[in-house]
Protein backbone atom coordinates (compact mmCIF):
# COMPACT_ATOMS: atom_id res chain seq x y z
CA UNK A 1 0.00 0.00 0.00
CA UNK A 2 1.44 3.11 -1.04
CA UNK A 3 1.55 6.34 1.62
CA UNK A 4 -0.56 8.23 -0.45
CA UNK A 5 -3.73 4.98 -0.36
CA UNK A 6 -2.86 4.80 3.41
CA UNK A 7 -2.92 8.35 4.31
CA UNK A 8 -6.41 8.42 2.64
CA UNK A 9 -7.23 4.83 4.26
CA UNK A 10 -6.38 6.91 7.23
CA UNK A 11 -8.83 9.73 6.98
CA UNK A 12 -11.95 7.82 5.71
CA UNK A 13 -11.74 5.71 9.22
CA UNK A 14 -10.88 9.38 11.05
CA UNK A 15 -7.04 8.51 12.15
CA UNK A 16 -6.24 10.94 10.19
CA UNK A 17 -4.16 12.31 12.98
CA UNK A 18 -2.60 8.98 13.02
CA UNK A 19 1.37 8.79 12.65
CA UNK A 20 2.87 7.19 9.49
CA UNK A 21 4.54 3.56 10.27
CA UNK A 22 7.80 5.22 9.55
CA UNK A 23 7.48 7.67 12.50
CA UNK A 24 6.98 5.09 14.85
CA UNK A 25 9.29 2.56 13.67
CA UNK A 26 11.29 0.61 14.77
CA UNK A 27 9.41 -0.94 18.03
CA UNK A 28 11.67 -3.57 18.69
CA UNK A 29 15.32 -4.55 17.74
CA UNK A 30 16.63 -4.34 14.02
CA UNK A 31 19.05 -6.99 12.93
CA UNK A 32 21.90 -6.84 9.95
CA UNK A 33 22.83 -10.21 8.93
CA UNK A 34 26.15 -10.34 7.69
CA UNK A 35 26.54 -13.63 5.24
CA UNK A 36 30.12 -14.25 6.00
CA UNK A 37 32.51 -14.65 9.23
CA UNK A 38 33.19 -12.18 12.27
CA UNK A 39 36.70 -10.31 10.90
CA UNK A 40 36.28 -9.37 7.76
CA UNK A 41 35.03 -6.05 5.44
CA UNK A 42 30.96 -6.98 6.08
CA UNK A 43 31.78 -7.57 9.11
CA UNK A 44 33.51 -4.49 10.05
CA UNK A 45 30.84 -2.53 8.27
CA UNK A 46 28.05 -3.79 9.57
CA UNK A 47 29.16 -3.54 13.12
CA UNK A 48 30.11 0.23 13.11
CA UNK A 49 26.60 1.06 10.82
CA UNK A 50 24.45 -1.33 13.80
CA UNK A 51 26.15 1.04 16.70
CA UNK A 52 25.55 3.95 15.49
CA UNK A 53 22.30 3.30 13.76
CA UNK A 54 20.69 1.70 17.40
CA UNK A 55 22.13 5.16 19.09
CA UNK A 56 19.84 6.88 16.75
CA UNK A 57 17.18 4.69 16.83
CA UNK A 58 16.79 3.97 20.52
CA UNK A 59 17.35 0.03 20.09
CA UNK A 60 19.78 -1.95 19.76
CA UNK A 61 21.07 -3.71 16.57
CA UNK A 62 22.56 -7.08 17.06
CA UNK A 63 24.63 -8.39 14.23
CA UNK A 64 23.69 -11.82 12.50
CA UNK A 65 26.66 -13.76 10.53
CA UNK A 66 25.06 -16.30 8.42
CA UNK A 67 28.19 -17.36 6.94
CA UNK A 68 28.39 -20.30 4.18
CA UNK A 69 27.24 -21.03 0.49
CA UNK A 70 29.23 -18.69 -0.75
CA UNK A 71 26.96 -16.17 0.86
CA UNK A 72 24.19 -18.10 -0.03
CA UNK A 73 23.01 -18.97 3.19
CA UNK A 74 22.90 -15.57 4.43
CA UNK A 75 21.20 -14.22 1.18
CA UNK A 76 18.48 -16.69 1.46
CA UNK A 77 17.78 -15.70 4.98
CA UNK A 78 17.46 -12.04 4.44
CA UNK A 79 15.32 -12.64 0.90
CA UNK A 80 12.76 -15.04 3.36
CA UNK A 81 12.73 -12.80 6.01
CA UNK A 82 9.11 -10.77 7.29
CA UNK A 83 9.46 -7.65 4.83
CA UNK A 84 8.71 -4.92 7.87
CA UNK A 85 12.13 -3.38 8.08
CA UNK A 86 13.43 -5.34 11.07
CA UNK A 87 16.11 -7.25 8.67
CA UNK A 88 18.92 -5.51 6.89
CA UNK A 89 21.12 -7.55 5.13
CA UNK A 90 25.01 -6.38 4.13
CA UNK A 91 26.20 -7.62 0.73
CA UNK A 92 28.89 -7.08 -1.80
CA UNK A 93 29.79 -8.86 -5.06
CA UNK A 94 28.47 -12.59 -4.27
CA UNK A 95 24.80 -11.32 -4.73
CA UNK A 96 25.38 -10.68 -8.31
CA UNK A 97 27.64 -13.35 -9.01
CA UNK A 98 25.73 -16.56 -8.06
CA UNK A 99 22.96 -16.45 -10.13
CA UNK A 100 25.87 -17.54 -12.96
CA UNK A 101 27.29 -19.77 -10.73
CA UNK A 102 24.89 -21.97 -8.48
CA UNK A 103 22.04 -23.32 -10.05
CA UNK A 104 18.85 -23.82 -8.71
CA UNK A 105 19.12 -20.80 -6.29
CA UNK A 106 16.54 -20.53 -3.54
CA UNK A 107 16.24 -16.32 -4.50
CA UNK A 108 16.35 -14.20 -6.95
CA UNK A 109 18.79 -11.25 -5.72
CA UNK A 110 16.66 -8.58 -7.96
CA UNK A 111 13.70 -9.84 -7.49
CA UNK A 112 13.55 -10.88 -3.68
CA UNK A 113 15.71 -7.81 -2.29
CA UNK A 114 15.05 -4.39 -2.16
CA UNK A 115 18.33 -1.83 -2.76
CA UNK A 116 18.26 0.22 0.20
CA UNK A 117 21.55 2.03 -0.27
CA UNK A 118 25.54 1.69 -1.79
CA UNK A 119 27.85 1.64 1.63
CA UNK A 120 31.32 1.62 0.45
CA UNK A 121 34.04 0.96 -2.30
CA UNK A 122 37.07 -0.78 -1.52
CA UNK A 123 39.78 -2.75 -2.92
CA UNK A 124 40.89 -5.99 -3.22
CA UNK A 125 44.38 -6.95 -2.39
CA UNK A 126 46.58 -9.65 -2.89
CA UNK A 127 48.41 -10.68 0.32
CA UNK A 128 51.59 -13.59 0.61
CA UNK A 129 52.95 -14.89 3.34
CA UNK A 130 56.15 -13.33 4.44
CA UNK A 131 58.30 -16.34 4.07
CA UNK A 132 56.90 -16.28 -0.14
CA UNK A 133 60.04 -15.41 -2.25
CA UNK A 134 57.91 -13.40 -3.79
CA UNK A 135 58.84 -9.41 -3.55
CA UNK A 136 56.35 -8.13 -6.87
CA UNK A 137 53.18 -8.92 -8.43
CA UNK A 138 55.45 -9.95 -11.23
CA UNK A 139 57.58 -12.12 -9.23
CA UNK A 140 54.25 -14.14 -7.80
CA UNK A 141 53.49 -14.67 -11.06
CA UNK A 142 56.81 -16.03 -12.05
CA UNK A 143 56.87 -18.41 -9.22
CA UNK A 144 53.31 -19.41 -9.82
CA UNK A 145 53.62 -20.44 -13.50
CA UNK A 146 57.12 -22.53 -11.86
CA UNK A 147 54.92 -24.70 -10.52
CA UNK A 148 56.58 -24.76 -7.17
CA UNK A 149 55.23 -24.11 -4.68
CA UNK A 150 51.56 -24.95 -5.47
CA UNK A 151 50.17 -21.31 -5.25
CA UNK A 152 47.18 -22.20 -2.64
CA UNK A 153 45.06 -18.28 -3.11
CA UNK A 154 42.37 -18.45 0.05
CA UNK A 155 39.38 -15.83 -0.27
CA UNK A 156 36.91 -14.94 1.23
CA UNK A 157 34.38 -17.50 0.29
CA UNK A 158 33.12 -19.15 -3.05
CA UNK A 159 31.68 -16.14 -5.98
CA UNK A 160 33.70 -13.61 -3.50
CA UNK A 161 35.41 -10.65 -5.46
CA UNK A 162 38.83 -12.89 -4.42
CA UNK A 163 37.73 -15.84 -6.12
CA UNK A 164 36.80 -14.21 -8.92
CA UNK A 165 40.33 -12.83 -9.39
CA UNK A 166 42.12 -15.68 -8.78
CA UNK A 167 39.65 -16.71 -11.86
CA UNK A 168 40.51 -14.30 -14.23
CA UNK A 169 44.02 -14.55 -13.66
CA UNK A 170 44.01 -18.42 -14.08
CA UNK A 171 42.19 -17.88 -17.47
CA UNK A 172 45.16 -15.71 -18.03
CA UNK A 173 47.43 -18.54 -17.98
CA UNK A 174 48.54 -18.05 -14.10
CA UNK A 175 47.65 -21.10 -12.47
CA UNK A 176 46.48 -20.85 -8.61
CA UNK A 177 44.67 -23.07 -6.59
CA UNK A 178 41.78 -21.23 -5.35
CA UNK A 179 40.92 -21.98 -1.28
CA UNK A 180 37.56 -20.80 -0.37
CA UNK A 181 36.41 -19.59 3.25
CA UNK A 182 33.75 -18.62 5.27
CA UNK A 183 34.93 -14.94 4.99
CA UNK A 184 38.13 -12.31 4.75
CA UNK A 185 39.04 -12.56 8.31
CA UNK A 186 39.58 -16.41 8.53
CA UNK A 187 41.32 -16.06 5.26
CA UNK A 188 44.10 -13.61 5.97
CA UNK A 189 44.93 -15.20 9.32
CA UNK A 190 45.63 -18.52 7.67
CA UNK A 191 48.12 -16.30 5.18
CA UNK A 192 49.79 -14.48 8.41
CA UNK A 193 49.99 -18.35 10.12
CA UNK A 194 51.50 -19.04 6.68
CA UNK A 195 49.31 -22.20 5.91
CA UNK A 196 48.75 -21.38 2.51
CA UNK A 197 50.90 -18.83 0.31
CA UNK A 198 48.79 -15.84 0.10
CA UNK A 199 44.96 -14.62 -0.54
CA UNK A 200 42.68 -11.95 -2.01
CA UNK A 201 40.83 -10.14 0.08
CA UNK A 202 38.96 -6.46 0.90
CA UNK A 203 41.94 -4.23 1.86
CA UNK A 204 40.44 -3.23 5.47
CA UNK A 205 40.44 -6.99 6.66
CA UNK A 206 44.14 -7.49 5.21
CA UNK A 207 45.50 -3.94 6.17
CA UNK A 208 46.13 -4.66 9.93
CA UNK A 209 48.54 -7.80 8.89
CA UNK A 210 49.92 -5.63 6.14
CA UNK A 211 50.81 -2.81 8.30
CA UNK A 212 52.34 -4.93 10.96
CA UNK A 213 54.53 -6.94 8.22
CA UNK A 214 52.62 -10.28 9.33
CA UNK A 215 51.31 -10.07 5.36
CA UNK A 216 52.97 -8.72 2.27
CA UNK A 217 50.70 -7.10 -0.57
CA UNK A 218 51.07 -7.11 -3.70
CA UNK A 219 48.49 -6.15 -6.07
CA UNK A 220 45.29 -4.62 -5.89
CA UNK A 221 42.20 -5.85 -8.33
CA UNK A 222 40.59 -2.74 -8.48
CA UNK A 223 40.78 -0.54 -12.07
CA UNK A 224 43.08 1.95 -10.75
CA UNK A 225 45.54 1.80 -7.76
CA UNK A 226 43.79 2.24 -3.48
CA UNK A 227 44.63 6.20 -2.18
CA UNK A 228 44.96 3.85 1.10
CA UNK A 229 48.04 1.84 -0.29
CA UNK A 230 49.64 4.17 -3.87
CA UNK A 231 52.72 1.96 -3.93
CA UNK A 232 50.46 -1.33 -4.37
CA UNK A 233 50.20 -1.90 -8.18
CA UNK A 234 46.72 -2.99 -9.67
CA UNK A 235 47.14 -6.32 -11.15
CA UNK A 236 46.16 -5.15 -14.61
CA UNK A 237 49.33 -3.49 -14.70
CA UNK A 238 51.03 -6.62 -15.02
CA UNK A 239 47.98 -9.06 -16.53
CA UNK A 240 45.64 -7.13 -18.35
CA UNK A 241 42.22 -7.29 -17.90
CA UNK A 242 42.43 -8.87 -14.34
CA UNK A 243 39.67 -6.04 -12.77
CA UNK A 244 37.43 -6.59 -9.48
CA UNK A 245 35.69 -3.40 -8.01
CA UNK A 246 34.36 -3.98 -4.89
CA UNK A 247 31.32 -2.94 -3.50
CA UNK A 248 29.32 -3.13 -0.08
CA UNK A 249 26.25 -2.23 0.28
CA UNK A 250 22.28 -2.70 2.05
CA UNK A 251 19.42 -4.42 0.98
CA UNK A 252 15.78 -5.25 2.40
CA UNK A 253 13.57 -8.03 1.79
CA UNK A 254 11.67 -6.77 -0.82
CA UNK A 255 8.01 -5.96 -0.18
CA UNK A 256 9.35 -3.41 2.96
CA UNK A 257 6.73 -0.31 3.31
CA UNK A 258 8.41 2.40 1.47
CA UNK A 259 7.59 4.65 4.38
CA UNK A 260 9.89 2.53 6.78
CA UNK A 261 12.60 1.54 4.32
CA UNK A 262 12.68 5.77 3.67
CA UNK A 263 13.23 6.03 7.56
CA UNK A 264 15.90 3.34 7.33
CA UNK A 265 17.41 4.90 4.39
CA UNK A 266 17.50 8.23 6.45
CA UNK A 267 19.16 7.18 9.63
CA UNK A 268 21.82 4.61 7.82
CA UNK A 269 22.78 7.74 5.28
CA UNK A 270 22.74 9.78 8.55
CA UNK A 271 25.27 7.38 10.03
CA UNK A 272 27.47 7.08 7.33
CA UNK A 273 27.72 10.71 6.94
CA UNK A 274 28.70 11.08 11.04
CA UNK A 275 32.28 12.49 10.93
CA UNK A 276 33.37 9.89 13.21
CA UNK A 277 32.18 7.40 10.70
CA UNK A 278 33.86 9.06 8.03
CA UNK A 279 37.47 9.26 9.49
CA UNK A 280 36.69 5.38 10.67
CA UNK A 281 36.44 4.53 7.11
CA UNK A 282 39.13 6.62 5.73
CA UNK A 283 41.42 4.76 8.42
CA UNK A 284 40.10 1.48 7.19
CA UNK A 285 40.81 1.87 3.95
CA UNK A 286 36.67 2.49 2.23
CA UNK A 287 35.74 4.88 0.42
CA UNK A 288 32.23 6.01 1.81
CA UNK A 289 29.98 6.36 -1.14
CA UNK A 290 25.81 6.57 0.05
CA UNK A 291 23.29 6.97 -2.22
CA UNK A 292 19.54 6.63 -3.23
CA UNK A 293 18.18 3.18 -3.60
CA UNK A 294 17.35 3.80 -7.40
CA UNK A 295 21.61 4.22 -7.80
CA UNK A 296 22.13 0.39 -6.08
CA UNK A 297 19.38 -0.68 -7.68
CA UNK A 298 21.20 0.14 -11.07
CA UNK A 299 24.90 -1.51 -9.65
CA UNK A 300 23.17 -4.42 -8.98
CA UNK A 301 21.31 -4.86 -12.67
CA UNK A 302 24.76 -3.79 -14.18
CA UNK A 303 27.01 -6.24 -11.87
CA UNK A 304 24.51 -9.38 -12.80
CA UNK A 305 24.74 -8.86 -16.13
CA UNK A 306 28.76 -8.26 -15.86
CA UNK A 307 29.44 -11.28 -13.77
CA UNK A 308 27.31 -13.46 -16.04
CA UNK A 309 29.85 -12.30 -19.04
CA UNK A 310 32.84 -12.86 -16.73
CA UNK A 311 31.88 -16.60 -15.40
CA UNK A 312 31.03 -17.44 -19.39
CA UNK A 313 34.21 -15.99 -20.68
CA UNK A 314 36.40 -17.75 -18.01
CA UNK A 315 34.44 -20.89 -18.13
CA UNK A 316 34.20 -21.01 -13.90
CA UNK A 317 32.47 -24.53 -12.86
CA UNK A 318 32.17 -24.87 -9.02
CA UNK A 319 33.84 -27.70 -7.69
């Protein structure tokens, strides 16, 4: 029911004095489901938006990981949730990549979620383990195409921005065994113990490790080089055509009143543009980016479409 058919629902009862369901949401808690581990870039996000947002709001906002699938697990959860504004859900590129990857899925990204607004762009970054006799992107590449050691690449999950990488640059001719798990976090600290040789992840979970030397980067995916890291090449300096821009953003179930998913969209964008906020971003390495639903809702159409061409031109099968 659109505001306008309730406002006059409204009057012909007399409550016309009554106040809009935005105004007097929330009544209860609001949860963000985040559909990877604790640790990494969702992660992070989502917990600084939830703090902030439930100071505004007057109620707390407990975060949900739903890790698994590839995201999958996480995404189906939010898509089959009640659509009254009590579930957020925190993506990036997995929701547009499946739908060329996993058959069969239980949702339909643009059909079952509602774009509330774009969060963040970030990077990707290739991390090694110190111990790699690797010093260059170039190097890496050298020593993978050697064929010792096996290059073991984790990421941050099946269909994550890292996987697709490692994709592109094995249809390249650089071969890399790809390691999938259940987020960023998990998958930079098994770099830094040095069981496997190195992984792509979002720049804010791998920056920590890289700044205390426990990681060494080496390329970035993104088109053009991170302002957070200048001296970190983009891998299409070396391989052409190897390009991930990452993206994090929120998204209802779809059917949410647009009266209530305006009031979220006002608070979150609120948040977001909170100096504190701000310089906690710039220090993590995102770039803050907001935005009306009508701009995600765009991304998203474009990414699905993208990723589709991508998986087809590479050929990617899931194990």
């Amino acid at each position: 029911m659109t505001i306008k058919r309730r406002a006059a629902l409204a009057a012909s009862l007399g409550l016309g004095t009554m106040p809009a369901l935005g105004q007097s949401f929330p009544t209860r808690p609001i949860r963000i489901i985040v559909p990877s581990a604790p640790g990494g870039s969702l992660d992070i996000l989502a917990r600084l938006v939830a703090r902030h947002l439930g100071e505004r709001l007057g109620w707390q906002v407990p975060v949900e990981n739903r890790s698994g699938g590839g995201g999958n697990i996480g995404f189906d959860a939010a898509a089959k949730s009640h659509p009254d504004g009590y579930t957020i859900l925190i993506a990036s590129e997995p929701l547009t990549v499946n739908p060329s990857l996993f058959p069969n899925l239980p949702f339909d990204p643009l059909r079952d979620l509602q774009p509330l607004t774009m969060i963040a762009t970030l990077s990707q970054v290739l991390v090694v383990k110190p111990a790699l006799p690797a010093r260059s992107f170039a190097e890496f590449i050298a020593l993978a195409k050697s064929g010792r050691p096996t290059m073991n690449i984790g990421s941050a999950g099946t269909a994550s921005p890292g996987h697709m990488a490692v994709a592109q640059l094995a249809h390249a001719g650089v071969p890399l065994t790809h390691v999938p798990y259940r987020g960023g976090g998990p998958a930079v600290q098994d770099v830094v113990a040095g069981n496997i040789e190195g992984g792509i992840m979002t720049l804010p979970a791998a920056l920590p490790f890289i700044r205390e030397g426990q990681a060494r980067a080496l390329a970035v995916t993104s088109a053009e080089r991170s302002p957070f890291a200048p001296d970190v090449p983009t891998m299409a300096e070396v391989v052409p055509g190897v390009v991930v821009d990452s993206w994090q953003a929120f998204l209802l179930p779809a059917g949410v009143p647009a009266d209530i998913a305006g009031r979220l969209h006002t608070e979150i964008t609120a948040v977001i543009a909170l100096p504190a906020v701000q310089q906690f971003l710039r220090e993590q390495a995102f770039v803050a980016v907001g935005g009306t639903p009508e701009a995600l809702g765009a991304v998203l159409r474009a990414e699905v479409l993208k990723w589709r061409r991508v998986v087809q031109e590479t050929g990617l099968r899931l194990n």
